[in-house]
Protein backbone atom coordinates (compact mmCIF):
# COMPACT_ATOMS: atom_id res chain seq x y z
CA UNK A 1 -6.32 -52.69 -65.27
CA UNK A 2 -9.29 -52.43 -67.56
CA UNK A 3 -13.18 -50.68 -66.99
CA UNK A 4 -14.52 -54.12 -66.92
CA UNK A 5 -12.37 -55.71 -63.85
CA UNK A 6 -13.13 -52.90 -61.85
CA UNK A 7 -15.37 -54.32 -59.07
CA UNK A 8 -16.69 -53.03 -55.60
CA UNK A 9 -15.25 -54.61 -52.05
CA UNK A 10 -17.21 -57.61 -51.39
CA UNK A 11 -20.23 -56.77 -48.99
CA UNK A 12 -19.72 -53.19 -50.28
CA UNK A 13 -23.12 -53.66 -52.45
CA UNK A 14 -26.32 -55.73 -51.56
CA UNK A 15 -28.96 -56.11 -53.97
CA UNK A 16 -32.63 -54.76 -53.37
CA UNK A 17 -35.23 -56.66 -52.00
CA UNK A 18 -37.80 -57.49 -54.44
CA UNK A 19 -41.13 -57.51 -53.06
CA UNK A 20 -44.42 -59.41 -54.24
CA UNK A 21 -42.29 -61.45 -57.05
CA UNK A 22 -43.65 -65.05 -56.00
CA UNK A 23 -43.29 -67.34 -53.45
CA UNK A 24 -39.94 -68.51 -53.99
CA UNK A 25 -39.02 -65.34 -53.19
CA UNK A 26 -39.91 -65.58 -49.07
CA UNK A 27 -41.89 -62.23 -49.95
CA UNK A 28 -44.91 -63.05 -52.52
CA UNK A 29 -47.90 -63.26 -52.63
CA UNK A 30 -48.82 -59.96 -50.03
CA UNK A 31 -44.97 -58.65 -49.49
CA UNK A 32 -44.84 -58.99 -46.17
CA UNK A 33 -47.84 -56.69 -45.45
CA UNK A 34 -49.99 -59.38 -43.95
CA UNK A 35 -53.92 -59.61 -44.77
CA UNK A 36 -56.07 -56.29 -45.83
CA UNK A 37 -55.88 -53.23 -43.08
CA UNK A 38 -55.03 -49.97 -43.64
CA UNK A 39 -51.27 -50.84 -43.69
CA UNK A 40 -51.58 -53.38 -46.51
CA UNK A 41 -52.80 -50.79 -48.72
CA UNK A 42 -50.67 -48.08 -50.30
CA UNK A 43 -50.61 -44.23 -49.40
CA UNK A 44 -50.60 -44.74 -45.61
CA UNK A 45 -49.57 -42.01 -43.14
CA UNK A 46 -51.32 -43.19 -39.84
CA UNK A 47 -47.95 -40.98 -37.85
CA UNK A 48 -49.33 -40.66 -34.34
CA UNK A 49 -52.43 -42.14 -34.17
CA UNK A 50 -52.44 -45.34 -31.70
CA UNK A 51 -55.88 -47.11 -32.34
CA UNK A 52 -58.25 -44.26 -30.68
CA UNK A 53 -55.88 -44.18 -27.33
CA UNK A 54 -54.47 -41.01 -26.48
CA UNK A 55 -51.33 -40.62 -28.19
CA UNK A 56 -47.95 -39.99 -26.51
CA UNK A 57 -47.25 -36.52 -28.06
CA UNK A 58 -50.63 -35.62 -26.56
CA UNK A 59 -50.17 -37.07 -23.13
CA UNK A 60 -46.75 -36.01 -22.15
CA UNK A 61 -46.68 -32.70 -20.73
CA UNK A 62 -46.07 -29.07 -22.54
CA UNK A 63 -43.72 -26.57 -21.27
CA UNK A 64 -42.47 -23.20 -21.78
CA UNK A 65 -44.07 -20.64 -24.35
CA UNK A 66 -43.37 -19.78 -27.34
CA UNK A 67 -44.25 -16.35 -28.96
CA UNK A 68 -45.84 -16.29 -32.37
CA UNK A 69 -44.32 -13.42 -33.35
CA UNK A 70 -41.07 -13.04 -31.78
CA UNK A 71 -38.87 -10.13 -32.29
CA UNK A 72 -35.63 -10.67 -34.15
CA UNK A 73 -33.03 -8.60 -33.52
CA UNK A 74 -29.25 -8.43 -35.11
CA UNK A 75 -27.37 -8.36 -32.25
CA UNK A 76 -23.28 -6.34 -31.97
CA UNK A 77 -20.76 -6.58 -29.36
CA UNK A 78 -18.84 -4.34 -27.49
CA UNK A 79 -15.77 -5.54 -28.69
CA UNK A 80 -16.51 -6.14 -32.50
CA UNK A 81 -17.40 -2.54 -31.96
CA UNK A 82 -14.48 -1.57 -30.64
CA UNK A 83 -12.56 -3.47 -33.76
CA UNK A 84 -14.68 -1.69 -36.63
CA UNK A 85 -13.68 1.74 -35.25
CA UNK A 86 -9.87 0.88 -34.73
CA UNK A 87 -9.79 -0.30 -38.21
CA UNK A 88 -11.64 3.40 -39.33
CA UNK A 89 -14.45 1.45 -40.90
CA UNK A 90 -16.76 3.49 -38.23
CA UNK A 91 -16.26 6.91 -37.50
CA UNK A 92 -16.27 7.44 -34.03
CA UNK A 93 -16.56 11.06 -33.77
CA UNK A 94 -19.90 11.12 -35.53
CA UNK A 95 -23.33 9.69 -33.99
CA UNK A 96 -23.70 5.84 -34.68
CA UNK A 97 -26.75 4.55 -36.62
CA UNK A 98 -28.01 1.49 -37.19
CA UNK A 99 -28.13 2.58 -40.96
CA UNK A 100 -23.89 3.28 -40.15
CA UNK A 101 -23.47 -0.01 -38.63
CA UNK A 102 -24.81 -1.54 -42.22
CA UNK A 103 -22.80 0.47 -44.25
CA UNK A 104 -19.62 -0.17 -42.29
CA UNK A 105 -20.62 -3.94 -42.96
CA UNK A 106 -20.87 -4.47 -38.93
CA UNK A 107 -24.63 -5.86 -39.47
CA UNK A 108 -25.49 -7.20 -42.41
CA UNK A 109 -29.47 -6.24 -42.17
CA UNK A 110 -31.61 -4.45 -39.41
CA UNK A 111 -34.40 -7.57 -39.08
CA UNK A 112 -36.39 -5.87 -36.44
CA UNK A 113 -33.62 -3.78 -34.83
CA UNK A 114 -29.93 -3.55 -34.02
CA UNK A 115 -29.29 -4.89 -30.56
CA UNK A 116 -26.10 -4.01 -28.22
CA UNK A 117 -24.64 -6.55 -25.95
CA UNK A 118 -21.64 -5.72 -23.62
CA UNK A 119 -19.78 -8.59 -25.03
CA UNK A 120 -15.56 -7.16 -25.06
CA UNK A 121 -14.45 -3.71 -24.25
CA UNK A 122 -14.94 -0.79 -25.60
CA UNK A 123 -12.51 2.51 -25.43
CA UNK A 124 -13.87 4.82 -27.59
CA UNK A 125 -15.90 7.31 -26.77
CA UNK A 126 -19.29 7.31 -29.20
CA UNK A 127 -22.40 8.63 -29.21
CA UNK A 128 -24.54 5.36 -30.30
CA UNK A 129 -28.45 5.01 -31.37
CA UNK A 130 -29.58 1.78 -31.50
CA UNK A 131 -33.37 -0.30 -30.79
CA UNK A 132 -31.69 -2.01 -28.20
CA UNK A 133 -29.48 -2.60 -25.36
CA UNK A 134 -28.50 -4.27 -22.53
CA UNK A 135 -28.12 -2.89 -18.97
CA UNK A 136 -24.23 -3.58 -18.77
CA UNK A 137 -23.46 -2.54 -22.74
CA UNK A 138 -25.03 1.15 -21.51
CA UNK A 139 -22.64 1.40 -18.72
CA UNK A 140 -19.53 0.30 -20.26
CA UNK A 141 -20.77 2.85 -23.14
CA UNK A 142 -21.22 5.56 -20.05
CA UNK A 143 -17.83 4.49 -18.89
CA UNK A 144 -16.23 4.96 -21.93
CA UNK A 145 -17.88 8.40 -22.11
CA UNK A 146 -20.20 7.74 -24.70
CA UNK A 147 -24.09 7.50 -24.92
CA UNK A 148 -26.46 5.26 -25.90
CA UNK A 149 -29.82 6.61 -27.39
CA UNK A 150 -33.01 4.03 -27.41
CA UNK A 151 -35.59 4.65 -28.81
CA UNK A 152 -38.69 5.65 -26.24
């Protein structure tokens, strides 16, 4: 087999419809775009707009609310937790930062905070400071014997 009797399956390809090349064509003359109007001409972005009646994105209803600047939080389990300090990448006889979490590669950046769910278990007992946490991650911390320290 040679370069030149190489060929695609048939119906694999179609050619390109070539627009405004005469009338033998089925598309001369105005290329399908009918007779003057905006949408004949080139560089049109009419989008929404329905010919002055309200559009549907503005009459369908709006729900919920959204903040406009929402805090973003990196966000550690119990469990993973649990798996750092097992594996001596945490220490957990000293107090827990977020700055320790970093360098222990647990969180990869702060964002706006370091945020504890109760996600797993956790059997170690550790004195933790962190911006956040929920309700059930302090008790199972409590449990454990440990503390959590938020920040006022």
């Amino acid at each position: 087999m040679k370069l030149n009797q190489l060929s695609d399956n048939p119906g694999a390809t179609k050619k390109a419809k070539r627009v405004g090349r005469g009338p033998g064509s089925g598309m001369g003359k105005m290329g399908g775009r009918g007779i003057k109007g905006q949408k004949s001409r080139s560089g049109v972005a009419i989008g929404g707009y329905e010919g002055g009646q309200m559009p549907l994105y503005m009459r369908l209803p709006k729900r919920g609310f959204n903040m406009r600047n929402p805090k973003k939080h990196a966000v550690i389990n119990l469990g993973i937790l649990q798996k750092f300090i097992d594996e001596k990448k945490i220490d957990a006889k000293k107090d827990i930062t977020e700055d320790v979490l970093i360098a222990s590669g647990l969180v990869r950046r702060k964002l706006d905070g370091v945020r504890l769910l109760a996600k797993g278990e956790l059997t170690s007992k550790i004195n933790l400071t962190v911006t956040g946490a929920s309700k059930s991650a302090v008790e199972a911390v409590e449990k454990a014997g440990g503390s959590v320290t938020l920040p006022a």
